[in-house]
Protein backbone atom coordinates (compact mmCIF):
# COMPACT_ATOMS: atom_id res chain seq x y z
CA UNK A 1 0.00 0.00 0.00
CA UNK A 2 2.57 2.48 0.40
CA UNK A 3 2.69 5.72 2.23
CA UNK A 4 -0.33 6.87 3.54
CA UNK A 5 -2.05 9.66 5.99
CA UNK A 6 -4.43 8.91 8.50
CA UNK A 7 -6.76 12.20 9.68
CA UNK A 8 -8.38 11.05 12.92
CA UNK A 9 -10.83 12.40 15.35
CA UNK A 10 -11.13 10.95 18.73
CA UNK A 11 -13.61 11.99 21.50
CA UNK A 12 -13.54 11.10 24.97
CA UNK A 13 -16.68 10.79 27.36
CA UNK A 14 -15.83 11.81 31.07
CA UNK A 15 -17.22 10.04 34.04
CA UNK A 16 -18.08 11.82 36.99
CA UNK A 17 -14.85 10.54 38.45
CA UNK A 18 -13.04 12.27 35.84
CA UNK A 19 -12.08 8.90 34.11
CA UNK A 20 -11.73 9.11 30.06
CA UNK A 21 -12.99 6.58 27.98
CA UNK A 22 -12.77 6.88 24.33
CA UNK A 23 -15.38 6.69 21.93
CA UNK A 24 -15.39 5.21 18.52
CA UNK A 25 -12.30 7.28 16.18
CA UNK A 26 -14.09 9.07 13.16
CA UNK A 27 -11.66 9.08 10.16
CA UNK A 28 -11.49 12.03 7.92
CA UNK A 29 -10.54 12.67 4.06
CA UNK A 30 -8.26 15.82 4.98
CA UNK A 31 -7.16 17.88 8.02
CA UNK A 32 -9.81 20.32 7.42
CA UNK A 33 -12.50 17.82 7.92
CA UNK A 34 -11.17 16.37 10.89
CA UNK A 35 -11.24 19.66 12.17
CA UNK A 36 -14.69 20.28 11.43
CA UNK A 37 -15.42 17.03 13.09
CA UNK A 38 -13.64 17.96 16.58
CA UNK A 39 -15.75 21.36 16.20
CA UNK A 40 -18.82 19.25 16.02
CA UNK A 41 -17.61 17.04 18.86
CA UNK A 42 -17.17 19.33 20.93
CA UNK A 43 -20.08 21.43 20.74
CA UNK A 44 -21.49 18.87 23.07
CA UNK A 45 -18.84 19.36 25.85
CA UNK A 46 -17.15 16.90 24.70
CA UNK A 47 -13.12 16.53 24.99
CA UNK A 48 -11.45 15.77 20.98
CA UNK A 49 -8.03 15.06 20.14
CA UNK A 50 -7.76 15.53 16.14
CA UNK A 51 -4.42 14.31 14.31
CA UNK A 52 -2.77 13.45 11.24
CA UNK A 53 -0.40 10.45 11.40
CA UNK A 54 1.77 9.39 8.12
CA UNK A 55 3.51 6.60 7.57
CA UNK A 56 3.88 2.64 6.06
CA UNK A 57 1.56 0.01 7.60
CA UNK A 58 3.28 -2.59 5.57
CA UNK A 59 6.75 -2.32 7.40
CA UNK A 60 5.74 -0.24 10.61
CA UNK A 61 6.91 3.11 10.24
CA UNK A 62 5.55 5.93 11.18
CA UNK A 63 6.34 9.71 11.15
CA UNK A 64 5.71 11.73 14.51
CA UNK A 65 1.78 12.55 14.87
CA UNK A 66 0.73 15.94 13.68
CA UNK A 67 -1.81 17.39 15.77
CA UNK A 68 -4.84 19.87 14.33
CA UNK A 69 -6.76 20.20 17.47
CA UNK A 70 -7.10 19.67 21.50
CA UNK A 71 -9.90 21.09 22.50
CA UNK A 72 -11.15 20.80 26.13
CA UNK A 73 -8.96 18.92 28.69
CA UNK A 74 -7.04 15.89 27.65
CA UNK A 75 -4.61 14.43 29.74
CA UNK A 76 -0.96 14.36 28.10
CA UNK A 77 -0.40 10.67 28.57
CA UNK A 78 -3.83 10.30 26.76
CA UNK A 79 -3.07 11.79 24.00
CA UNK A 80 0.25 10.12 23.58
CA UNK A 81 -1.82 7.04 23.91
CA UNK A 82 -4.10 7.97 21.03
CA UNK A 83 -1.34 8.96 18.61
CA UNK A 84 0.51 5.76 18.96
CA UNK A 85 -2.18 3.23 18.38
């Protein structure tokens, strides 16, 4: 397949403990849509990490995640998290 990018948008629900857990990551043709998508996400109060992550899924490489938006609180470890599965 070759070198590809991946535009993702992931939103988190909060418990009232403060615990994250993920909902289901929306894919997107360009950055600009996943952008729109976090701006929809999070008009419901909703934390949304959107990135762009390039690389080869055939041998495993990967360039450094690019990200388009954080908006609302998102623990740092989280987002690491996100950006390397």
């Amino acid at each position: 397949m070759g070198r590809h990018t991946l535009h993702a948008v992931q939103s988190f629900t909060v418990n009232e403990w403060g615990e994250y857990t993920p909902d289901g990551l929306i894919t997107a043709k360009t950055p600009s849509d996943a952008l729109r998508i976090a701006a929809r996400a999070h008009d419901g109060g909703k934390p949304v990490l959107a990135y762009s992550r390039t690389g080869d899924d055939k041998v495993g490489v990967y360039d450094e995640p690019q990200i388009i938006a954080r908006v609302g609180e998102i623990p740092d470890d989280l987002v690491e998290a996100c950006c390397a599965a």
